[in-house]
PDB file of N, CA and C in Angstrom:
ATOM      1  N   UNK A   1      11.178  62.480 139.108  1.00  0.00           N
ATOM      2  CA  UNK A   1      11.881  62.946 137.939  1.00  0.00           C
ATOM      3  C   UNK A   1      13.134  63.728 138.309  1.00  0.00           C
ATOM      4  N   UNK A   2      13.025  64.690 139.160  1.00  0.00           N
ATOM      5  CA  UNK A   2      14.318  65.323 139.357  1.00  0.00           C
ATOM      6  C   UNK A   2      15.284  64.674 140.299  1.00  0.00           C
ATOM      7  N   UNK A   3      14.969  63.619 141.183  1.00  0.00           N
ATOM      8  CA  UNK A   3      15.474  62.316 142.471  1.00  0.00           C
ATOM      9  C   UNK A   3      16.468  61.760 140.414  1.00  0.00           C
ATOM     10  N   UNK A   4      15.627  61.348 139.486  1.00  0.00           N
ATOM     11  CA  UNK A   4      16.811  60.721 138.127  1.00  0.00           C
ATOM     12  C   UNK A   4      17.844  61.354 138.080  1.00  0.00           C
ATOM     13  N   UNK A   5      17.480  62.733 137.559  1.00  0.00           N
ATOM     14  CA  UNK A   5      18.144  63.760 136.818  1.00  0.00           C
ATOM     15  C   UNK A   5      19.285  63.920 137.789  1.00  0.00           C
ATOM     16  N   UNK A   6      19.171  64.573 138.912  1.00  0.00           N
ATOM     17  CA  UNK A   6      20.165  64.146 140.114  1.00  0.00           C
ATOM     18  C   UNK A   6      21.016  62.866 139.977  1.00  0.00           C
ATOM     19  N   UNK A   7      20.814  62.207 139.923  1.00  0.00           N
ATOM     20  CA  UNK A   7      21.086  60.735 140.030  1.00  0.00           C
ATOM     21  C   UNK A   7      22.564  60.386 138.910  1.00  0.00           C
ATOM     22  N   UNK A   8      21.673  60.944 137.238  1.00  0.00           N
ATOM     23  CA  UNK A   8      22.304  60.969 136.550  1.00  0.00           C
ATOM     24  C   UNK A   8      23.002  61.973 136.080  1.00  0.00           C
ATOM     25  N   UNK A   9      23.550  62.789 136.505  1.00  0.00           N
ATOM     26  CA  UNK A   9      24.298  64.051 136.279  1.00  0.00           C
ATOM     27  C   UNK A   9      25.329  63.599 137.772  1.00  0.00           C
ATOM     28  N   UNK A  10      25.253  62.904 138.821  1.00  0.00           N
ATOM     29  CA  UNK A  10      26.284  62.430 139.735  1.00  0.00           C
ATOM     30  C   UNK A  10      26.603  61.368 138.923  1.00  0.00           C
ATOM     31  N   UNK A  11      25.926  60.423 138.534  1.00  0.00           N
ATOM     32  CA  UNK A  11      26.939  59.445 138.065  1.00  0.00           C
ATOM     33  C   UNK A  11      27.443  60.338 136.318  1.00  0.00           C
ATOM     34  N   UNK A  12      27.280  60.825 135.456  1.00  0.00           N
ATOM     35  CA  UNK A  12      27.921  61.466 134.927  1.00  0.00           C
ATOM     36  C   UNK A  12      29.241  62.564 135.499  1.00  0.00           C
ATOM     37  N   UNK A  13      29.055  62.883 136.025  1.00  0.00           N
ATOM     38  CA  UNK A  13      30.110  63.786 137.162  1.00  0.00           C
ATOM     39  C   UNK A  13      31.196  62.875 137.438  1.00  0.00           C
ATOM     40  N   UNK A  14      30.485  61.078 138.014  1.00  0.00           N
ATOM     41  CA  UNK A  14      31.633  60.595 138.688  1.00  0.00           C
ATOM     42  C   UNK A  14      32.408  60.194 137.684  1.00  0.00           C
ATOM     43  N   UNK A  15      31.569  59.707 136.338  1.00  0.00           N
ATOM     44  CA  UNK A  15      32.445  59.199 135.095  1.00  0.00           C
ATOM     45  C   UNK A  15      33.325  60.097 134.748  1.00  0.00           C
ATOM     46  N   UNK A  16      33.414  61.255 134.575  1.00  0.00           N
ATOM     47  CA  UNK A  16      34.113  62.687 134.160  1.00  0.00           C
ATOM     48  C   UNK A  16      35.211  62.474 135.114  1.00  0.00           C
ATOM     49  N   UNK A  17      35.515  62.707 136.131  1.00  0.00           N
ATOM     50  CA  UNK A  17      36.676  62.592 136.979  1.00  0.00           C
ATOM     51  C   UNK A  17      36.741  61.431 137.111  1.00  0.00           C
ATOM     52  N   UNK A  18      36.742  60.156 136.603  1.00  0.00           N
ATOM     53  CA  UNK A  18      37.012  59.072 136.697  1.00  0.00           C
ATOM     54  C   UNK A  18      38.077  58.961 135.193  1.00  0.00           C
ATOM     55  N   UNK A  19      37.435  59.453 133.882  1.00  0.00           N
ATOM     56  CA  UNK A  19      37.855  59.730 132.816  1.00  0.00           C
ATOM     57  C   UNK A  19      39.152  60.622 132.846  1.00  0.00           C
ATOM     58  N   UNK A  20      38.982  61.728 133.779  1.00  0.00           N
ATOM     59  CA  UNK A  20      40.100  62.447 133.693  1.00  0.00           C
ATOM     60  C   UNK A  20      41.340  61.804 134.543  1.00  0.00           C
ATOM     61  N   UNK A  21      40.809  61.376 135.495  1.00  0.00           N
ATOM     62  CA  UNK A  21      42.224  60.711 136.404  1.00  0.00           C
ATOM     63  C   UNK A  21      42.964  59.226 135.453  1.00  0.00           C
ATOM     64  N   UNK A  22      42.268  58.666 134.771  1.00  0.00           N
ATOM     65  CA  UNK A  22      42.599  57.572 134.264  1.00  0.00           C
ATOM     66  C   UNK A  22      43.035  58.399 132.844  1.00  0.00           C
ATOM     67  N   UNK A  23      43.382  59.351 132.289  1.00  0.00           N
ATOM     68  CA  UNK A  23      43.805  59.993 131.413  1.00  0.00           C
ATOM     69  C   UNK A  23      45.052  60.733 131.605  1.00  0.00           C
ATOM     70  N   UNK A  24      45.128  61.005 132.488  1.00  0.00           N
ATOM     71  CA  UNK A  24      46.345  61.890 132.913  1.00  0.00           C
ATOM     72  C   UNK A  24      47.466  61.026 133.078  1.00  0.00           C
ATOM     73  N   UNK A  25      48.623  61.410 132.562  1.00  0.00           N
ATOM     74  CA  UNK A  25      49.996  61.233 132.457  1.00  0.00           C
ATOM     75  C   UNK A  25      50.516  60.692 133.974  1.00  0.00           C
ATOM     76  N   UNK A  26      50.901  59.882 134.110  1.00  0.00           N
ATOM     77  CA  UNK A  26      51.597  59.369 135.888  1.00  0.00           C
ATOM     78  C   UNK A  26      53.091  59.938 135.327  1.00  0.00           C
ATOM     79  N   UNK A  27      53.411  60.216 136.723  1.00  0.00           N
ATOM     80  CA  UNK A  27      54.589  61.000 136.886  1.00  0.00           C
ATOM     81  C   UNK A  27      55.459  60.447 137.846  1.00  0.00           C
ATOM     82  N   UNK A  28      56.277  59.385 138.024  1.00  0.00           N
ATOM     83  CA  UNK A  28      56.571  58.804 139.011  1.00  0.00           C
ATOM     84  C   UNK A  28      58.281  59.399 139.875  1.00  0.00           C
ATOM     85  N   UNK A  29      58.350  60.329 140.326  1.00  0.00           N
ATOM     86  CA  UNK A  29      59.572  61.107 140.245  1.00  0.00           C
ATOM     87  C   UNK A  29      60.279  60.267 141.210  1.00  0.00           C
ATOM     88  N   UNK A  30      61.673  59.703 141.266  1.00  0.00           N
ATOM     89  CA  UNK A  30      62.652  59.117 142.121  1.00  0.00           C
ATOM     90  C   UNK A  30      63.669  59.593 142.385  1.00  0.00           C
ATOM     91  N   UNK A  31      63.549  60.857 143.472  1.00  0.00           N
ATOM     92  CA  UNK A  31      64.054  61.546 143.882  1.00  0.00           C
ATOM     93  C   UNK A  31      65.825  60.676 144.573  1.00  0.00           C
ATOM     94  N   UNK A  32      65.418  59.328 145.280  1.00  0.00           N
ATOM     95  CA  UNK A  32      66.192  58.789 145.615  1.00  0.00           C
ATOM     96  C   UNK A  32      67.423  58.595 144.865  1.00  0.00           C
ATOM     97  N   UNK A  33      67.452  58.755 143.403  1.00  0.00           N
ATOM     98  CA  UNK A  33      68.228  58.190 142.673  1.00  0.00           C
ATOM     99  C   UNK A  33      69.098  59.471 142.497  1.00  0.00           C
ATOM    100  N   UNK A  34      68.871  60.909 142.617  1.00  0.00           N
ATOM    101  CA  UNK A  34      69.326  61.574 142.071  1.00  0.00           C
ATOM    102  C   UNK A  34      70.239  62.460 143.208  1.00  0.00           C
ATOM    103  N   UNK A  35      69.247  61.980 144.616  1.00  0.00           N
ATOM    104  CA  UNK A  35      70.220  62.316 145.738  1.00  0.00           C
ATOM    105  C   UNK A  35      71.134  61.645 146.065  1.00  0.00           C
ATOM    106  N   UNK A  36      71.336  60.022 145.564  1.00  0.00           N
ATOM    107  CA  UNK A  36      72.281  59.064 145.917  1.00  0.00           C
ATOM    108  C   UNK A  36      73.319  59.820 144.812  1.00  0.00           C
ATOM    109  N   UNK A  37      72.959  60.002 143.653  1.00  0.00           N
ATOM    110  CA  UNK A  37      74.061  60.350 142.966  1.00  0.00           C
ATOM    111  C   UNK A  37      74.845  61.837 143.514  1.00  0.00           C
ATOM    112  N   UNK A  38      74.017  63.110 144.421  1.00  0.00           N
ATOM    113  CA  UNK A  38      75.056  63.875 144.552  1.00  0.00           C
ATOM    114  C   UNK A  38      75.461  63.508 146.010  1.00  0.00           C
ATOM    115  N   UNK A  39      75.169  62.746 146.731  1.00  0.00           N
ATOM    116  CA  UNK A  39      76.029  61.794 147.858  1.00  0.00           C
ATOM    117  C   UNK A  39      76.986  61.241 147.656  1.00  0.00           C
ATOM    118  N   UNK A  40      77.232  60.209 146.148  1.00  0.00           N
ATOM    119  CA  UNK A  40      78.555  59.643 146.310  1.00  0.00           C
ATOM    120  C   UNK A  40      78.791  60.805 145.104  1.00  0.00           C
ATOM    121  N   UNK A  41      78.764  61.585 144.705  1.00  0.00           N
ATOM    122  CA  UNK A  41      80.068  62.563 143.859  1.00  0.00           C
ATOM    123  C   UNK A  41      79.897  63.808 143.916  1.00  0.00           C
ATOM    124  N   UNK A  42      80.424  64.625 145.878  1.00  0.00           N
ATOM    125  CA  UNK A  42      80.113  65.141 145.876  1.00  0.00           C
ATOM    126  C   UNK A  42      80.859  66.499 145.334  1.00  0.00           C
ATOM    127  N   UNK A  43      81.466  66.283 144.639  1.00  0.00           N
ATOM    128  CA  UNK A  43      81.945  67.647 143.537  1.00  0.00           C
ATOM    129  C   UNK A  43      81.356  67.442 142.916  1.00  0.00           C
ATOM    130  N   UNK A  44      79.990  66.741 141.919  1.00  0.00           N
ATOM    131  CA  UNK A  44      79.677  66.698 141.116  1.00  0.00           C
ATOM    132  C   UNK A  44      78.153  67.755 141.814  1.00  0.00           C
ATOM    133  N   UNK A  45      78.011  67.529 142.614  1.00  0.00           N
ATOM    134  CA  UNK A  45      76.433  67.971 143.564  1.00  0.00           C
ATOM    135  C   UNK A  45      76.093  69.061 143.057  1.00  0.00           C
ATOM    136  N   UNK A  46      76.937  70.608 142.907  1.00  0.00           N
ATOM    137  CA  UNK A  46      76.419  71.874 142.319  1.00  0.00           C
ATOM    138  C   UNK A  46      76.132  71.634 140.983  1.00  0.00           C
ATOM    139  N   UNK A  47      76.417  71.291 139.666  1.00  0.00           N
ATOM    140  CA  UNK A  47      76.304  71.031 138.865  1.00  0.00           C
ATOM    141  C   UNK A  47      75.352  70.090 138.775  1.00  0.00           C
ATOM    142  N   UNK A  48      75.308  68.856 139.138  1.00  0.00           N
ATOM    143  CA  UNK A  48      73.707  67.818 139.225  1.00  0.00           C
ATOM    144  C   UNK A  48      72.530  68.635 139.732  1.00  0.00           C
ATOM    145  N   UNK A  49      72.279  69.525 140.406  1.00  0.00           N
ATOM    146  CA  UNK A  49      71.649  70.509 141.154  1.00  0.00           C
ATOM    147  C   UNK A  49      71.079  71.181 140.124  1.00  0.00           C
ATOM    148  N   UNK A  50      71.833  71.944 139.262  1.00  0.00           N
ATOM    149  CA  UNK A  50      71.309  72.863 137.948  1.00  0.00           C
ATOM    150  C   UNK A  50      70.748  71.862 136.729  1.00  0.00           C
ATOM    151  N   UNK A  51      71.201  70.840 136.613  1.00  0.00           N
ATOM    152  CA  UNK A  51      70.776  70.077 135.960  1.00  0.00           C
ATOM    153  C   UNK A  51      69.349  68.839 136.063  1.00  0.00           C
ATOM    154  N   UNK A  52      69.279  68.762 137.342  1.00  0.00           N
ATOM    155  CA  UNK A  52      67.887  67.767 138.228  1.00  0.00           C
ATOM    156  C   UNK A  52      68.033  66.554 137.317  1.00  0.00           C
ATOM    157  N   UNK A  53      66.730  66.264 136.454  1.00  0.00           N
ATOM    158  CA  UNK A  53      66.021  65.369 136.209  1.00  0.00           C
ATOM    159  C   UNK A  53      66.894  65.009 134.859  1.00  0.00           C
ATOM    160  N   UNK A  54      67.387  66.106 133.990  1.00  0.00           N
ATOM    161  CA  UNK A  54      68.176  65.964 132.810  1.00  0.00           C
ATOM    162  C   UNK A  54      69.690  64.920 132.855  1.00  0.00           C
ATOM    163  N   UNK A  55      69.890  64.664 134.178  1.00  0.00           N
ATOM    164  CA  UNK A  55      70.821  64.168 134.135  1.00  0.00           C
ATOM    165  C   UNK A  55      70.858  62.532 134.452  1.00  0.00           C
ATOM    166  N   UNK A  56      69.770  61.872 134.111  1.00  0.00           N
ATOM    167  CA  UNK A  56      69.240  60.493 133.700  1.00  0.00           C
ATOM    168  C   UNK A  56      68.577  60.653 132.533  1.00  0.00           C
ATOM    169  N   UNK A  57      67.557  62.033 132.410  1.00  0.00           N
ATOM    170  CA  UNK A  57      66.310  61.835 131.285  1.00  0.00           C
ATOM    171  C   UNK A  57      66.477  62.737 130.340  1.00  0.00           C
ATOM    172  N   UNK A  58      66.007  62.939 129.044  1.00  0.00           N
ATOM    173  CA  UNK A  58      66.195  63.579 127.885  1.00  0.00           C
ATOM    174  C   UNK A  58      65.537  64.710 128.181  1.00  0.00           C
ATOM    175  N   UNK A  59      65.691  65.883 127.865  1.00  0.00           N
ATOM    176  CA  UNK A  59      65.458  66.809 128.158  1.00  0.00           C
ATOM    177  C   UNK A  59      64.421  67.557 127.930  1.00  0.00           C
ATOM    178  N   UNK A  60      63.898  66.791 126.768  1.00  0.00           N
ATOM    179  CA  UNK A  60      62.341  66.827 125.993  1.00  0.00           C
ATOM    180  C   UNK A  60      61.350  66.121 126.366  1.00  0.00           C
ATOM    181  N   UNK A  61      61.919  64.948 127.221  1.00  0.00           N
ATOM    182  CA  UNK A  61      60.673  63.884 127.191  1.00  0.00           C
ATOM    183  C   UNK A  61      61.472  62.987 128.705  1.00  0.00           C
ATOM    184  N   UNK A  62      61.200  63.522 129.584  1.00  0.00           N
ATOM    185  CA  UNK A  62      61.421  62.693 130.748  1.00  0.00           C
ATOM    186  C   UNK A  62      61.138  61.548 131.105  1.00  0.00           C
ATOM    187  N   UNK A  63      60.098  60.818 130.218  1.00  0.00           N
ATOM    188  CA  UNK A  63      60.112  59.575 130.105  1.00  0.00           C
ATOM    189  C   UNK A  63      61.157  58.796 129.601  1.00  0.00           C
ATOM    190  N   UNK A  64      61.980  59.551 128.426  1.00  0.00           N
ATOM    191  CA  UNK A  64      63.238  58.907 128.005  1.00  0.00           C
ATOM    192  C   UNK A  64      64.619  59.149 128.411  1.00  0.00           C
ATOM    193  N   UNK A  65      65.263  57.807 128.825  1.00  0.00           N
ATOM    194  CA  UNK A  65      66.309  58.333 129.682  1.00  0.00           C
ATOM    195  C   UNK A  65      67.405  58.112 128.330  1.00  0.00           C
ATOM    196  N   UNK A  66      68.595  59.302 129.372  1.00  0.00           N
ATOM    197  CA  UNK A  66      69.414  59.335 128.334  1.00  0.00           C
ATOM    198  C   UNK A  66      70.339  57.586 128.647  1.00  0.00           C
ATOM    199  N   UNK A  67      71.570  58.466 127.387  1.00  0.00           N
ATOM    200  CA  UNK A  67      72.660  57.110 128.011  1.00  0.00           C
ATOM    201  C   UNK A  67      72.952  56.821 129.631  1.00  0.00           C
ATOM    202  N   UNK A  68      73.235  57.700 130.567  1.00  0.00           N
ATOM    203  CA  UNK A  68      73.425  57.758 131.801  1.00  0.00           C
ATOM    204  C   UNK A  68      72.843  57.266 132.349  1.00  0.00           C
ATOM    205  N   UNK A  69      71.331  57.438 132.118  1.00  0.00           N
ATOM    206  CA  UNK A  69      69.758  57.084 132.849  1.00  0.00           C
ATOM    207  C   UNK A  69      69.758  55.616 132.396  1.00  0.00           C
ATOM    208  N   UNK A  70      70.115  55.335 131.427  1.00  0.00           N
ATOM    209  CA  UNK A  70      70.049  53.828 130.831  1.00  0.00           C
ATOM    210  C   UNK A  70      70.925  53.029 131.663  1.00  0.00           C
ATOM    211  N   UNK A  71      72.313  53.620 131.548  1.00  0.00           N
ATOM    212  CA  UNK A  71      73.625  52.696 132.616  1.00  0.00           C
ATOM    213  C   UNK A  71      73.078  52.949 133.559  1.00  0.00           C
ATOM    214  N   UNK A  72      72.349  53.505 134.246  1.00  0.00           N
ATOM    215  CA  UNK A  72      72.430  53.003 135.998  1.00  0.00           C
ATOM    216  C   UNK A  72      70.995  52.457 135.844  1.00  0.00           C
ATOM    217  N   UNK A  73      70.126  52.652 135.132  1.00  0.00           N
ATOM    218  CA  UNK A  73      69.134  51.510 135.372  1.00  0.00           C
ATOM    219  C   UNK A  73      69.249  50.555 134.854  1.00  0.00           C
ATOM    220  N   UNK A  74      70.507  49.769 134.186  1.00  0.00           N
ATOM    221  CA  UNK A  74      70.442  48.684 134.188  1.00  0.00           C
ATOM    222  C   UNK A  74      71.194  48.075 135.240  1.00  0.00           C
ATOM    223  N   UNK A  75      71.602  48.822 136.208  1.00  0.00           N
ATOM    224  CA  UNK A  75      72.194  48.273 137.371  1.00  0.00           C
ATOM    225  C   UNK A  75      71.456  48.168 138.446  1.00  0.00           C
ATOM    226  N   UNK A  76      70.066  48.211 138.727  1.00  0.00           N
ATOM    227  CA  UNK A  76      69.368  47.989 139.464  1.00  0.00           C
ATOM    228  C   UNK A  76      68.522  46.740 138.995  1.00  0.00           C
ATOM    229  N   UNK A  77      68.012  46.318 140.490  1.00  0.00           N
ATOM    230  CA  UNK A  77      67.775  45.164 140.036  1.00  0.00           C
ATOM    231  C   UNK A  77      65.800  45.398 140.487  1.00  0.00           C
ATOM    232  N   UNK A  78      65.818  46.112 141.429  1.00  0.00           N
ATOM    233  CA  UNK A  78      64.049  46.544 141.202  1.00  0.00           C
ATOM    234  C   UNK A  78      63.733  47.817 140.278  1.00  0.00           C
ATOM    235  N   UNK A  79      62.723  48.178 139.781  1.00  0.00           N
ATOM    236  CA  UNK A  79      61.859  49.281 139.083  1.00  0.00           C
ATOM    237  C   UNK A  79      62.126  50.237 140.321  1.00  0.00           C
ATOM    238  N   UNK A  80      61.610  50.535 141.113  1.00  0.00           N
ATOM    239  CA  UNK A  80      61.502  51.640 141.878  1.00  0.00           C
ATOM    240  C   UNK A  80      62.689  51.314 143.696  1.00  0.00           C
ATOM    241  N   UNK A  81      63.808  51.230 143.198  1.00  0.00           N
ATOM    242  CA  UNK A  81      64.781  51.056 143.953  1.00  0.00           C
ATOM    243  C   UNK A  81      64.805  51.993 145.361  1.00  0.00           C
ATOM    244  N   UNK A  82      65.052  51.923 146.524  1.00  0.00           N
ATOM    245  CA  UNK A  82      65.244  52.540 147.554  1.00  0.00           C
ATOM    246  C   UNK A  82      66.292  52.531 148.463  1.00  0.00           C
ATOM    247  N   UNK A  83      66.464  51.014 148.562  1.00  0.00           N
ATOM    248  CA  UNK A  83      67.944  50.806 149.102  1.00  0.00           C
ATOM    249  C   UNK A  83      69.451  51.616 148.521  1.00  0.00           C
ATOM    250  N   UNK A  84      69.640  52.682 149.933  1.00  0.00           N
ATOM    251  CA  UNK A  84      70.673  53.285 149.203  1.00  0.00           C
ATOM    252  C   UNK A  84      72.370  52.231 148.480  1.00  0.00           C
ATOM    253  N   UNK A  85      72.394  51.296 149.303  1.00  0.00           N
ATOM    254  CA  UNK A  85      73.482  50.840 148.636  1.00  0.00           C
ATOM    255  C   UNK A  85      73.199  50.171 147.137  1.00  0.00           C
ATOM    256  N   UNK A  86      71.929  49.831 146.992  1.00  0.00           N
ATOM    257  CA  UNK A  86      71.635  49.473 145.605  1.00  0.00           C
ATOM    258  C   UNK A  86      71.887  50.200 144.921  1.00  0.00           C
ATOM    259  N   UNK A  87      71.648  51.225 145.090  1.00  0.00           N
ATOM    260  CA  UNK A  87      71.556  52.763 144.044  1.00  0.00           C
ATOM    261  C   UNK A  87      72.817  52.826 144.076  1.00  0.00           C
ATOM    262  N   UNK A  88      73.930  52.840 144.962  1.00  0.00           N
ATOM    263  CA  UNK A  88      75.158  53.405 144.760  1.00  0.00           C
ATOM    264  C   UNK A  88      75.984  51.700 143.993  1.00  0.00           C
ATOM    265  N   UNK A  89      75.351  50.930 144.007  1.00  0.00           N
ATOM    266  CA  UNK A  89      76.324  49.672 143.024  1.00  0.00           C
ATOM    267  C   UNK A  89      75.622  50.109 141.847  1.00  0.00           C
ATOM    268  N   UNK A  90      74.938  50.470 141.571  1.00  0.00           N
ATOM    269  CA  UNK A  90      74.351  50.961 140.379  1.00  0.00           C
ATOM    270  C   UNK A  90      74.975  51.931 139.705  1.00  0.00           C
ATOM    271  N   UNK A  91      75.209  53.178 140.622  1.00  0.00           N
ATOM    272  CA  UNK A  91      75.971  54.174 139.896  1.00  0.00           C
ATOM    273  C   UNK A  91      77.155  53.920 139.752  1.00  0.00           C
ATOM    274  N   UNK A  92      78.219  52.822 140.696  1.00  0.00           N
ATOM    275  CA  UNK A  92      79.341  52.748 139.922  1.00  0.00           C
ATOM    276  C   UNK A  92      79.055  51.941 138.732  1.00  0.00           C
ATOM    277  N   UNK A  93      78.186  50.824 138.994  1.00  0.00           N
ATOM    278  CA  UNK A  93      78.328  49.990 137.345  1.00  0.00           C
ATOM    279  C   UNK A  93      78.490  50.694 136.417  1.00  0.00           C
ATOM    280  N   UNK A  94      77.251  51.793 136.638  1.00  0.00           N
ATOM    281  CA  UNK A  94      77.284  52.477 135.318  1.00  0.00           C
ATOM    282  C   UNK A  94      78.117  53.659 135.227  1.00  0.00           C
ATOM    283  N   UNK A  95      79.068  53.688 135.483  1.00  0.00           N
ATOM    284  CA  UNK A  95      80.718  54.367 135.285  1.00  0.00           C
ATOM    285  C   UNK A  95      81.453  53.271 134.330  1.00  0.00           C
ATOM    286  N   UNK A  96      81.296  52.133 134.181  1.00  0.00           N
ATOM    287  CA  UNK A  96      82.151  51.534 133.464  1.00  0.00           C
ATOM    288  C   UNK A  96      81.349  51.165 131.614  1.00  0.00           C
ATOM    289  N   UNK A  97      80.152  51.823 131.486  1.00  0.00           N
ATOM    290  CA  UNK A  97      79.607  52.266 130.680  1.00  0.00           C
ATOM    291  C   UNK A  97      79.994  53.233 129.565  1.00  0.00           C
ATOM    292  N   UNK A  98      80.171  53.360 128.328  1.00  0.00           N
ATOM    293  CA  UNK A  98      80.802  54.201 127.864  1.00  0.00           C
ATOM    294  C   UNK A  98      79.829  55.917 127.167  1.00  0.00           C
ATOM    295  N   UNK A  99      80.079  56.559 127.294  1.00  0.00           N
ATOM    296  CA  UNK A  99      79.348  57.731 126.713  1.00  0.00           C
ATOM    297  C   UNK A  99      78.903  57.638 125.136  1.00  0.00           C
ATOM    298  N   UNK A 100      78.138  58.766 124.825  1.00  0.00           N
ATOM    299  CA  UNK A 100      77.801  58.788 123.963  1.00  0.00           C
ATOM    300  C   UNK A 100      79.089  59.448 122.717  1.00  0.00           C
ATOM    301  N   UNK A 101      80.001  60.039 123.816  1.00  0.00           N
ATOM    302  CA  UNK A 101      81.033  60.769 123.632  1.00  0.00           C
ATOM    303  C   UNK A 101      82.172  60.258 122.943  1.00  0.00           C
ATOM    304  N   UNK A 102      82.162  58.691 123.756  1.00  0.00           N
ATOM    305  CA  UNK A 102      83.490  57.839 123.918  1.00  0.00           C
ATOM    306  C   UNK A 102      83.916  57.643 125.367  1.00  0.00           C
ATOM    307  N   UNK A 103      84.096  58.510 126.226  1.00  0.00           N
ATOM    308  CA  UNK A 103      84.489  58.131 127.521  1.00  0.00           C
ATOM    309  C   UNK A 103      83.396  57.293 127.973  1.00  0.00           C
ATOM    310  N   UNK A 104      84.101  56.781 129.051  1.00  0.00           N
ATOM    311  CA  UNK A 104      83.178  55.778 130.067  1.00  0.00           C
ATOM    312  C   UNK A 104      82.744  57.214 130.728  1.00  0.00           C
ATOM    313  N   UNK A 105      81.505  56.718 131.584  1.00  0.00           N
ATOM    314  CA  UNK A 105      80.924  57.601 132.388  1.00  0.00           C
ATOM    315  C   UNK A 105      81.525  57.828 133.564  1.00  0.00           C
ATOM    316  N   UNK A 106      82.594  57.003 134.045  1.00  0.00           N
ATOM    317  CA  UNK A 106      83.496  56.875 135.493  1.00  0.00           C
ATOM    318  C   UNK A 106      84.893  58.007 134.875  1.00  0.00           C
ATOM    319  N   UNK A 107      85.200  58.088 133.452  1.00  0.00           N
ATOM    320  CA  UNK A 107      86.129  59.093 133.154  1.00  0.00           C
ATOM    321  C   UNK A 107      85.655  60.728 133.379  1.00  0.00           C
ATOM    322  N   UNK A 108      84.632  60.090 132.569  1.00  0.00           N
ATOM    323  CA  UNK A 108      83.887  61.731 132.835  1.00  0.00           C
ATOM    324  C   UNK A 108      83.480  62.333 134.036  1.00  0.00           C
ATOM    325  N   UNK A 109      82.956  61.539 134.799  1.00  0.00           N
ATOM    326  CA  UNK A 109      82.859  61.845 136.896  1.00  0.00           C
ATOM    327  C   UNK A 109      84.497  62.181 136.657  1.00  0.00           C
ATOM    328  N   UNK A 110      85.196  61.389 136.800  1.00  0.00           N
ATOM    329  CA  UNK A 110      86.492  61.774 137.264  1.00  0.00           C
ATOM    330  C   UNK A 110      87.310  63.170 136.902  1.00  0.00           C
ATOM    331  N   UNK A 111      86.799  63.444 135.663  1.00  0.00           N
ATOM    332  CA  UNK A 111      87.687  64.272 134.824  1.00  0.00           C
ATOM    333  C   UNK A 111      86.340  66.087 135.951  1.00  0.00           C
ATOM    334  N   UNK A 112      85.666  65.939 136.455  1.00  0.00           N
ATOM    335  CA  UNK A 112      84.421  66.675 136.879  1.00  0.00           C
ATOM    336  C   UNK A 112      83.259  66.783 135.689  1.00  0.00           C
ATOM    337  N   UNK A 113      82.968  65.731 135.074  1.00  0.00           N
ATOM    338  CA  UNK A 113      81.920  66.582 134.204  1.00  0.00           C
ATOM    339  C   UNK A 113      80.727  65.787 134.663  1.00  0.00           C
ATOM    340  N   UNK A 114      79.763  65.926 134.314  1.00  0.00           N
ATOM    341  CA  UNK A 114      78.418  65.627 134.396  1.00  0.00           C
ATOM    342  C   UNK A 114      78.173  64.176 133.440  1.00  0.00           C
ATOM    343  N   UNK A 115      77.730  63.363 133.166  1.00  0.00           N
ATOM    344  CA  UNK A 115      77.623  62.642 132.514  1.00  0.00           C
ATOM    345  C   UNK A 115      76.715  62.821 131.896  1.00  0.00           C
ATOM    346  N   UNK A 116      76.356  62.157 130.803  1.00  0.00           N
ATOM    347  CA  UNK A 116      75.181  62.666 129.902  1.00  0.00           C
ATOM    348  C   UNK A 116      74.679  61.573 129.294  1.00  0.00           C
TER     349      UNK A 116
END
């Protein structure tokens, strides 16, 4: 009787952390993308720095990227990109992208601002 009870309170246990890991939010952070960007603009680097993750993703919901985050991921051609020169044809494509503003995103690098 207690060899069960054992038995079933481990496999309850394993379901519980099985439940919780398959519940939890994935977080897939691509650090690569955000260091390629203060590599090629590097006056832009202190400012991308204070800004991190906000400067592809919405600021509320990091799952949603902004306009910026949108133009350079549509310039990649894998999901989880690594090749630095990919990343950097990417970030110019998406310079010829226009803001939410009106400028292209290549005016706004140019002019020093952050893109958004």
């Amino acid at each position: 009787m207690i060899r069960n009870s054992i038995k079933l309170l481990a496999v309850l246990g394993g379901l519980a952390v099985l439940g919780l890991l398959l519940s939890s939010p994935v977080t897939e952070a691509r650090p690569q993308y955000f260091n390629q960007f203060k590599s090629d603009y590097p006056k832009l680097a202190t400012a991308a720095q204070k800004e991190k993750c906000v400067l592809c993703h919405d600021a509320r919901n990091k799952r949603v990227r902004n306009a910026y985050g949108g133009a350079v991921s549509e310039g990649l051609t894998k999901r989880n990109e690594k090749f630095e020169p990919a990343i950097t044809r990417a970030l110019k494509k998406a310079e010829a992208a226009k803001s939410p503003g009106g400028k292209t995103f290549g005016e706004m690098i140019e002019a020093g601002e952050l893109p958004e």
